[in-house]
Protein backbone atom coordinates (compact mmCIF):
# COMPACT_ATOMS: atom_id res chain seq x y z
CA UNK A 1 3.18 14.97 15.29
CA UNK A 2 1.94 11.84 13.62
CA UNK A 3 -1.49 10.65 14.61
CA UNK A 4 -2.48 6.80 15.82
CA UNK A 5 -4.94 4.58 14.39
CA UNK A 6 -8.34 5.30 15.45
CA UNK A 7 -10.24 3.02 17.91
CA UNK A 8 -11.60 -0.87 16.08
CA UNK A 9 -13.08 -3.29 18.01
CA UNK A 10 -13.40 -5.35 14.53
CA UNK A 11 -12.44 -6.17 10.95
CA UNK A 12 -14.23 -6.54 8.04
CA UNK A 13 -12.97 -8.45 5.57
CA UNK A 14 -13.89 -8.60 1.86
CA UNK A 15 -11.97 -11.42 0.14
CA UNK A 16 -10.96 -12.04 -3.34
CA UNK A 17 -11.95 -9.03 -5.05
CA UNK A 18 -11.41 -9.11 -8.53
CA UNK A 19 -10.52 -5.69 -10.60
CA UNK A 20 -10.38 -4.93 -14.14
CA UNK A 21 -8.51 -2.11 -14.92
CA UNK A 22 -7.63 -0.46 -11.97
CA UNK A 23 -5.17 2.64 -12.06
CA UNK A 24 -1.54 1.58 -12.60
CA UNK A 25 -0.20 4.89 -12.41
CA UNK A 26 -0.77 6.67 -9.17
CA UNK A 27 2.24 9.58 -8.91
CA UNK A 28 4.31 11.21 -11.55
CA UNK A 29 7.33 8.96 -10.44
CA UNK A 30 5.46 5.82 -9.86
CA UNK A 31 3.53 3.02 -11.45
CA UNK A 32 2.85 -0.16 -9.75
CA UNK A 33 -0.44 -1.28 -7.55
CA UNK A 34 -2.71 1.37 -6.78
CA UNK A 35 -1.80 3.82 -4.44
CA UNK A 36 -3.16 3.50 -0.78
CA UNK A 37 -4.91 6.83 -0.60
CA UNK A 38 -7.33 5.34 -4.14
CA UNK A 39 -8.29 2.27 -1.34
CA UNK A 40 -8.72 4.32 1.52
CA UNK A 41 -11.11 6.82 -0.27
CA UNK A 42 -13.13 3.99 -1.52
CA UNK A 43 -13.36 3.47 2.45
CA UNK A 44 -14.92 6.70 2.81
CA UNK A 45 -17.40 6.28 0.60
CA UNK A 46 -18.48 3.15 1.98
CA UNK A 47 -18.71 5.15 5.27
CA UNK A 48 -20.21 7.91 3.96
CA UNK A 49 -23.00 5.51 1.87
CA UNK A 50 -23.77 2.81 4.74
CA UNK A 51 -21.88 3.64 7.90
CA UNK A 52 -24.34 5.20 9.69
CA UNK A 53 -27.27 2.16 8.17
CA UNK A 54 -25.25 -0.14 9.58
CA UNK A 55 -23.66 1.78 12.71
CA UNK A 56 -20.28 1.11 11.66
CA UNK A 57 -17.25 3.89 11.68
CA UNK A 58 -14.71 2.94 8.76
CA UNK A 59 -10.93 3.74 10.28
CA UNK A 60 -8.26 1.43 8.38
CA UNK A 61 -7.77 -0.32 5.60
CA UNK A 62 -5.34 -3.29 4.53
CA UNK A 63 -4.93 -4.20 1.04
CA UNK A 64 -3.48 -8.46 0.33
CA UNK A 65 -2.46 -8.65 -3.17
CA UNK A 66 -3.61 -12.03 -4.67
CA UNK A 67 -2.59 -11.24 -8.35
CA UNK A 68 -1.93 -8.99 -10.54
CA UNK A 69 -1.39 -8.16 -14.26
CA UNK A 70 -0.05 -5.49 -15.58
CA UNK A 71 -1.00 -3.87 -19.37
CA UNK A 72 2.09 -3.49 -20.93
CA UNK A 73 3.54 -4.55 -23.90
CA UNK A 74 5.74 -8.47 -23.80
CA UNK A 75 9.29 -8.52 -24.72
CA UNK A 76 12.29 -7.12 -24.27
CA UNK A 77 13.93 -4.93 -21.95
CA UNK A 78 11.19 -1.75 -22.53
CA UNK A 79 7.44 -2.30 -22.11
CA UNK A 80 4.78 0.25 -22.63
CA UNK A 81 1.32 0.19 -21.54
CA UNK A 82 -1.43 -1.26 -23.42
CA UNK A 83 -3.51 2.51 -24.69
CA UNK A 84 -7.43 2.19 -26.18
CA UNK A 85 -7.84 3.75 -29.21
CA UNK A 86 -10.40 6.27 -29.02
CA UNK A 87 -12.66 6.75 -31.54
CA UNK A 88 -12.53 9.77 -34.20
CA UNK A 89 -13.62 13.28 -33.90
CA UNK A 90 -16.73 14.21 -35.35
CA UNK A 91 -14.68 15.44 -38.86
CA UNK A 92 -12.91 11.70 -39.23
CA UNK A 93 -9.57 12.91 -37.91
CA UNK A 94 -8.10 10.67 -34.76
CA UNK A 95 -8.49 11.56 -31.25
CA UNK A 96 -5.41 11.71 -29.05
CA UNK A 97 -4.26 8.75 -26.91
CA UNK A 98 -4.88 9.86 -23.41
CA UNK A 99 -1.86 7.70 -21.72
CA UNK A 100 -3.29 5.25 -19.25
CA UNK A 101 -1.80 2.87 -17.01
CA UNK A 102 -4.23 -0.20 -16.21
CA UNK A 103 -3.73 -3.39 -14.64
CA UNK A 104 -5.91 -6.27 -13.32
CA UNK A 105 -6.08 -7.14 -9.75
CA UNK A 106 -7.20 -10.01 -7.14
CA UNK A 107 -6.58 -8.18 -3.98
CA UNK A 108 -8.49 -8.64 -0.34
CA UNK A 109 -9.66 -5.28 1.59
CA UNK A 110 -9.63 -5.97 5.17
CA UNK A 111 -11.28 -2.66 7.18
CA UNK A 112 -10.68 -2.11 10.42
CA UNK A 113 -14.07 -0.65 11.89
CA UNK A 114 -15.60 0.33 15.35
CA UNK A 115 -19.48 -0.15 15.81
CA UNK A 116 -21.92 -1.49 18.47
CA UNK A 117 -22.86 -4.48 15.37
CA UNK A 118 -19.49 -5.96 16.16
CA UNK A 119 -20.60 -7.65 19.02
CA UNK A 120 -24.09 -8.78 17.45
CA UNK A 121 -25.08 -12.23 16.70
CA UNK A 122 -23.46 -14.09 13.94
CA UNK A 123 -26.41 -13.44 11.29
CA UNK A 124 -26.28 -9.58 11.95
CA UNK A 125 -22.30 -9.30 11.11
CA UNK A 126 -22.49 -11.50 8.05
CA UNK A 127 -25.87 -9.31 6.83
CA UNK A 128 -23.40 -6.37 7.83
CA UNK A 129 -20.56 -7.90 5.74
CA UNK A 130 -22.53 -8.83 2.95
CA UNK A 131 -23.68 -5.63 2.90
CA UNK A 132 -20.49 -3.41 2.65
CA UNK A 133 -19.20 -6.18 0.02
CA UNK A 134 -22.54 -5.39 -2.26
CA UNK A 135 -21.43 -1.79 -2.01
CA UNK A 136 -17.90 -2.62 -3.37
CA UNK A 137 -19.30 -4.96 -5.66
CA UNK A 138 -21.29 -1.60 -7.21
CA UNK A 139 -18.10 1.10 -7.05
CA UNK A 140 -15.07 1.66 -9.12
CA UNK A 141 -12.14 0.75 -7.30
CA UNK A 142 -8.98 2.59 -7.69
CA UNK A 143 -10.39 3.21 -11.13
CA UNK A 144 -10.96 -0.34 -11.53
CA UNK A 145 -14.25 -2.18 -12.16
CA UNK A 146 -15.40 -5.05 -10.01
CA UNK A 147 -16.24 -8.07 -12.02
CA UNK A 148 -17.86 -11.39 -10.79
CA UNK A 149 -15.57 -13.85 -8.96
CA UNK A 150 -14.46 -17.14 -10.92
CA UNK A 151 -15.86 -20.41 -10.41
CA UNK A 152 -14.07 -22.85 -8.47
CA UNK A 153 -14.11 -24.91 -11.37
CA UNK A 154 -11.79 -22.56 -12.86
CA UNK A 155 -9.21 -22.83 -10.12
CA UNK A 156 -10.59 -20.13 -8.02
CA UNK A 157 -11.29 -19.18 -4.25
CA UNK A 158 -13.89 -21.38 -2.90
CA UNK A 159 -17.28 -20.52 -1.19
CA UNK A 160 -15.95 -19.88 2.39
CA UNK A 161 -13.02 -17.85 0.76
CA UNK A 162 -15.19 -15.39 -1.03
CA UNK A 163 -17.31 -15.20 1.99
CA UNK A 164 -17.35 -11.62 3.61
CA UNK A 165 -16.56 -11.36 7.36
CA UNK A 166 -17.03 -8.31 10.18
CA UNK A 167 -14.72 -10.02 12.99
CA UNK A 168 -14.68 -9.05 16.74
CA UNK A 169 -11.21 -8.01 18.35
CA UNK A 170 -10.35 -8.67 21.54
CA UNK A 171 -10.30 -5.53 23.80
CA UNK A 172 -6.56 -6.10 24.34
CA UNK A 173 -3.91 -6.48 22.10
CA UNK A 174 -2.43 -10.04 24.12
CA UNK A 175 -5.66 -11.35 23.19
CA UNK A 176 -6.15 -10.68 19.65
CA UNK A 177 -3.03 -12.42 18.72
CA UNK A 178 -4.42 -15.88 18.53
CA UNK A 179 -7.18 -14.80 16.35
CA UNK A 180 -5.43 -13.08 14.14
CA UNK A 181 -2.85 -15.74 13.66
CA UNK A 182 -5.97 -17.72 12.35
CA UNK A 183 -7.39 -14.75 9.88
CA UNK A 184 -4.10 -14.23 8.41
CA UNK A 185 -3.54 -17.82 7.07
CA UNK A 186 -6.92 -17.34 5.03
CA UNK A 187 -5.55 -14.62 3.65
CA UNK A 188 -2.78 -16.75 1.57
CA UNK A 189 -1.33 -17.03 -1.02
CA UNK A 190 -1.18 -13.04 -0.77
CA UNK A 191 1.28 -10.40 0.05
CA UNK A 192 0.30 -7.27 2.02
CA UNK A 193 1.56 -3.61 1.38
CA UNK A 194 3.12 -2.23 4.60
CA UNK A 195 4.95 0.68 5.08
CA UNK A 196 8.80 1.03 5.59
CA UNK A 197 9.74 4.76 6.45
CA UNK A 198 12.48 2.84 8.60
CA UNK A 199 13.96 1.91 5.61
CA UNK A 200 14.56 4.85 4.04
CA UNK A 201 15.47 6.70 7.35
CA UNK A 202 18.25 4.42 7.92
CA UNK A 203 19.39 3.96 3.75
CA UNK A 204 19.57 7.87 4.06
CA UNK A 205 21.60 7.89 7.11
CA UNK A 206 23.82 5.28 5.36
CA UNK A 207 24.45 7.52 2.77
CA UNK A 208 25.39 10.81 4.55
CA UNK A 209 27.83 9.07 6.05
CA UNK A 210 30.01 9.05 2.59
CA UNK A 211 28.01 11.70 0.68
CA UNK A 212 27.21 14.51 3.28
CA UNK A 213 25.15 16.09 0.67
CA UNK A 214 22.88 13.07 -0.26
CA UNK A 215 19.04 13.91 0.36
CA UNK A 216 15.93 11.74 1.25
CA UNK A 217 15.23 12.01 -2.90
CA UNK A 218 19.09 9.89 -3.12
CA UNK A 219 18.22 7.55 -0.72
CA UNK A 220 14.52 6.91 -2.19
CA UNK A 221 16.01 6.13 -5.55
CA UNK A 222 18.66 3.95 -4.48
CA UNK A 223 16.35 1.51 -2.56
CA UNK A 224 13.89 1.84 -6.00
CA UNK A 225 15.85 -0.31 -7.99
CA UNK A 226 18.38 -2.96 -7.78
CA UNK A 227 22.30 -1.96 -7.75
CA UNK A 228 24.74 -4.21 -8.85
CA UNK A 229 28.25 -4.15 -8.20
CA UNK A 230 31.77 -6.12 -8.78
CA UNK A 231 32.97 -7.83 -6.31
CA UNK A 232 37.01 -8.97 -6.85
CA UNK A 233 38.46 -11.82 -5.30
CA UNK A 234 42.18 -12.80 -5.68
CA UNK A 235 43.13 -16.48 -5.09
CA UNK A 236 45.56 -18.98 -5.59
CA UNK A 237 45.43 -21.48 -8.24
CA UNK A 238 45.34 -24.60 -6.82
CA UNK A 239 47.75 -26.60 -9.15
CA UNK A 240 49.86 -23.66 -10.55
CA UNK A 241 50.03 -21.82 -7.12
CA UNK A 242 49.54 -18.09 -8.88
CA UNK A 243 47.59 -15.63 -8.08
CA UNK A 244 44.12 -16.00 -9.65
CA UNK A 245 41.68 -12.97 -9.90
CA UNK A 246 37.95 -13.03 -10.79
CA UNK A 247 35.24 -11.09 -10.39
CA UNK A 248 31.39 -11.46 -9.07
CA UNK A 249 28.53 -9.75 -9.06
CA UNK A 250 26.34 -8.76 -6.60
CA UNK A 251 23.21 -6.63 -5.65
CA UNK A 252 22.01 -4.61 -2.56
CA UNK A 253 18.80 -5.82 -2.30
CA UNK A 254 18.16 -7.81 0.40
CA UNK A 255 15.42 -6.59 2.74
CA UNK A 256 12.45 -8.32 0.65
CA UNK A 257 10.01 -6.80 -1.72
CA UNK A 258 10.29 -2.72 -1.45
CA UNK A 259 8.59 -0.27 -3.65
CA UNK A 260 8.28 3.19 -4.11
CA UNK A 261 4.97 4.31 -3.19
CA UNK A 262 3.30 7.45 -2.89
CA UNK A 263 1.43 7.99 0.64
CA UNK A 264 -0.11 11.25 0.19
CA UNK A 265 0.13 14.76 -0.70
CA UNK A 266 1.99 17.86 0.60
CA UNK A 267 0.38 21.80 0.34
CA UNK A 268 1.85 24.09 -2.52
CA UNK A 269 -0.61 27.02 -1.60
CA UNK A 270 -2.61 27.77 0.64
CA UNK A 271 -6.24 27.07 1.53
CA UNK A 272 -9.11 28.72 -0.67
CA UNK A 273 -12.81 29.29 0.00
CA UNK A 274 -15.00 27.06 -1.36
CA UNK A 275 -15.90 28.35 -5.00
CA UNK A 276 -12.57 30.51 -5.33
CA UNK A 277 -10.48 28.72 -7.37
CA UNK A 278 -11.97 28.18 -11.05
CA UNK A 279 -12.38 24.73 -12.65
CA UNK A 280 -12.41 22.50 -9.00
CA UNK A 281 -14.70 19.70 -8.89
CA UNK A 282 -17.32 21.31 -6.36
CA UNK A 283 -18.18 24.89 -5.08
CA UNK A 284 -18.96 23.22 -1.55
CA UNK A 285 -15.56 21.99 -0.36
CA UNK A 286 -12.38 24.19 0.10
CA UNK A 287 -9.38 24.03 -2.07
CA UNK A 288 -5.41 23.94 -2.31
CA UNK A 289 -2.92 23.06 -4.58
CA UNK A 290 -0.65 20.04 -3.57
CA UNK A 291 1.94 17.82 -5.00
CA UNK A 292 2.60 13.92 -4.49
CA UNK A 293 4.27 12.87 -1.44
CA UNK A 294 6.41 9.31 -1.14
CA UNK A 295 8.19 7.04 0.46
CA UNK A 296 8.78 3.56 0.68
CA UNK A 297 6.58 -0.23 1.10
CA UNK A 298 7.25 -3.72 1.36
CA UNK A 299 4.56 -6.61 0.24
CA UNK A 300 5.37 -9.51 2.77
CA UNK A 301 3.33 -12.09 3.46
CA UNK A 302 0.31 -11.91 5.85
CA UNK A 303 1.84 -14.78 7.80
CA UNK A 304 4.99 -13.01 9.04
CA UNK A 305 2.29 -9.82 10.62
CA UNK A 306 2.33 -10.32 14.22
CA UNK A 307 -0.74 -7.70 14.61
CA UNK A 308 -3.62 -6.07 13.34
CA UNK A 309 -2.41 -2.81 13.30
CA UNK A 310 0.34 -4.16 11.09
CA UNK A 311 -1.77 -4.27 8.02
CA UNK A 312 -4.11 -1.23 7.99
CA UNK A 313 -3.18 1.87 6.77
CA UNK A 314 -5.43 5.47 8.16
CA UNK A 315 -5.25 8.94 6.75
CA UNK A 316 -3.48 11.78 9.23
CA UNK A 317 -3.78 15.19 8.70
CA UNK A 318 -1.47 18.12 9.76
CA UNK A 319 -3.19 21.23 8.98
CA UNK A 320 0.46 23.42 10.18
CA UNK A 321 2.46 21.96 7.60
CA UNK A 322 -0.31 21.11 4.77
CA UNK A 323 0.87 17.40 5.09
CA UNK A 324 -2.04 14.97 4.21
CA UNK A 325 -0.88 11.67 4.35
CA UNK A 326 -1.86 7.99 4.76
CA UNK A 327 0.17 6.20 7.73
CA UNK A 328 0.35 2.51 8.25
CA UNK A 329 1.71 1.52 11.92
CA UNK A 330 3.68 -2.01 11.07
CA UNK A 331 6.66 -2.38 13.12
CA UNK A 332 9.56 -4.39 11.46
CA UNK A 333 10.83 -7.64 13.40
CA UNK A 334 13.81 -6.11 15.53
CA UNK A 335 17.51 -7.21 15.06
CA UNK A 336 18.86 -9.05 17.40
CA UNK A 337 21.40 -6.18 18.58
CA UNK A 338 18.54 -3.21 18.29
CA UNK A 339 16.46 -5.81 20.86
CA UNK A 340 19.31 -6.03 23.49
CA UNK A 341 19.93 -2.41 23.42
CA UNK A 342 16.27 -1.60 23.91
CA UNK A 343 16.04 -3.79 26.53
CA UNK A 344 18.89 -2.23 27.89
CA UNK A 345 17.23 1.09 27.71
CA UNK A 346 18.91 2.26 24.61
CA UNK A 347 17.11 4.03 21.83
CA UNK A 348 16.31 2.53 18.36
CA UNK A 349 17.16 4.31 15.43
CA UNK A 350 13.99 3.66 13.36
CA UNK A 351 11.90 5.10 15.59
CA UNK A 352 11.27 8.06 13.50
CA UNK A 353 8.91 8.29 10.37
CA UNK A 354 9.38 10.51 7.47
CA UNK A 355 8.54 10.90 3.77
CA UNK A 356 9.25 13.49 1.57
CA UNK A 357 8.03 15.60 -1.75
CA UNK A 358 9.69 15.70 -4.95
CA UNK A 359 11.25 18.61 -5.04
């Protein structure tokens, strides 16, 4: 069983970070924004560096994309990414091109944290704030270094924008709302990276229904790129009287900005000892082979998040199955027919969550 979120009676927020070539490709099948489980082990070390200096436990993290650009060749249909030339070997001859996929980024990390400091005095939470954002400031993120912010002569955030925050919650989720409808708004222009497994539950289920045999894998690649098709209409001309047919085209894609993403990784062995596997990073810290796990995410705009919880994303653990994944708790607006029949005591359909490997 999927875990929860873990207790936060705050949010810290670290605005307008700016990253210089941060990891574009994160799975064998993907490339895009850095995965979630690059941002949530920069979380960790944070934790593992200052949490207990500053009595803070790290438990979420949001990402809200600002900006982005992407190395890759201009023009045309096919792009490439931009590769460094390395320089020769030691007899003059030229070293291979390890292939890299980098891109810039202006994102905001917003942690969701649980500490005694929360409720301190204003002066303690921004040293607190300023403190974790000095850390970050230090560290390679998702690959990526963190460079200076721009002026604000330059068309940049301003002071207050770039201005770390810890923020108190409310002990109950009624009362965070109105706060949070205030945080949010500073967090635009953005879009934030939520997770839709209810997506690719349903699209699945959509499919069996004509293709009995069509797997999760089907489903995941139809919803990863746009599918056009012709549409025929037959009218009457409305001078001549005859029969008229034309043809339009249209795509599937209307549920907003989805992506593939990968959200973890699955177990292809089983657990070693510490030191028995040759050629792992450390002899301290057991070992197992794994592959990439994925499903699907949407970037919508912080504005249209109705919680917290919506935006962070925690990692879960099932030690039965080998499944080590990263879980985000967002809960899409419900149709107006799914509301009536849960009020009616009728179960939704997207309540379940999946994801699945590539084989």
């Amino acid at each position: 069983m999927p875990t929860e979120l873990p207790a936060i009676n705050g949010v810290l927020v670290v605005p307008r970070l700016r990253i210089q070539n941060a990891n574009a490709i994160s799975s064998p099948l993907t490339w895009g924004a850095p995965a979630m489980s690059a941002l949530l082990g920069s979380m960790q070390s944070i934790e593992r560096s200052l949490g207990a200096e500053l009595g803070l436990s790290f438990n979420g993290v949001g990402v809200i994309c600002h900006g982005y650009e992407a190395q890759t060749t201009e023009g045309g249909y096919t792009r490439a990414f931009r590769l460094t030339r390395n320089p020769v070997n030691k007899d003059g001859s030229s070293a291979s091109i390890v292939e890299e996929g980098r891109m810039h980024l202006d994102i905001s990390l917003v942690f969701g944290v649980w500490g005694e400091v929360v409720g301190s005095d204003e002066v303690t939470r921004q040293r607190v704030a300023q403190a974790v954002a000095d850390r970050l400031a230090g560290m390679r993120v998702a690959g990526g270094s963190v460079m200076p912010a721009w002026p604000r002569s330059a068309g940049g955030p301003t002071v207050q924008q770039k201005r770390p925050q810890l923020l108190a919650l409310a002990p109950d989720e009624t009362n965070q709302a109105p706060a949070f409808r205030q945080w949010r708004l500073r967090w635009l222009p953005g879009f934030a990276l939520v997770s839709r497994d209810d997506l690719l539950l349903a699209h699945h289920a959509k499919l069996q229904a004509t293709q009995p045999d069509a797997s999760l894998l089907d489903a995941w690649l139809d919803l990863s790129r746009l599918n056009h098709h012709a549409q025929r209409n037959v009218s009457e001309h409305p001078q001549t009287g005859e029969r008229v047919e034309t043809v339009t085209w249209q795509h599937d894609r209307t549920a907003g900005w989805i992506v593939p993403i990968p959200v973890g990784y699955a177990a292809l062995s089983q657990l070693y000892s510490p030191g028995e596997v040759t050629g792992t990073r450390d002899h301290h810290t057991p070992f197992r082979f794994v592959e990439s796990v994925y499903s699907l995410g949407q970037w919508i705009s912080p504005h249209r998040l109705s919680r917290v919880t919506d935006l962070l994303w925690y990692a879960d653990h099932d030690p039965d199955t080998g499944l080590y994944r990263c879980r985000n708790d967002y809960r899409p607006p419900l149709p107006a027919q799914t509301a009536a029949e849960l009020a009616f005591g009728f179960p939704s359909p997207f309540s379940a969550s999946l994801a699945f490997t590539q084989d």
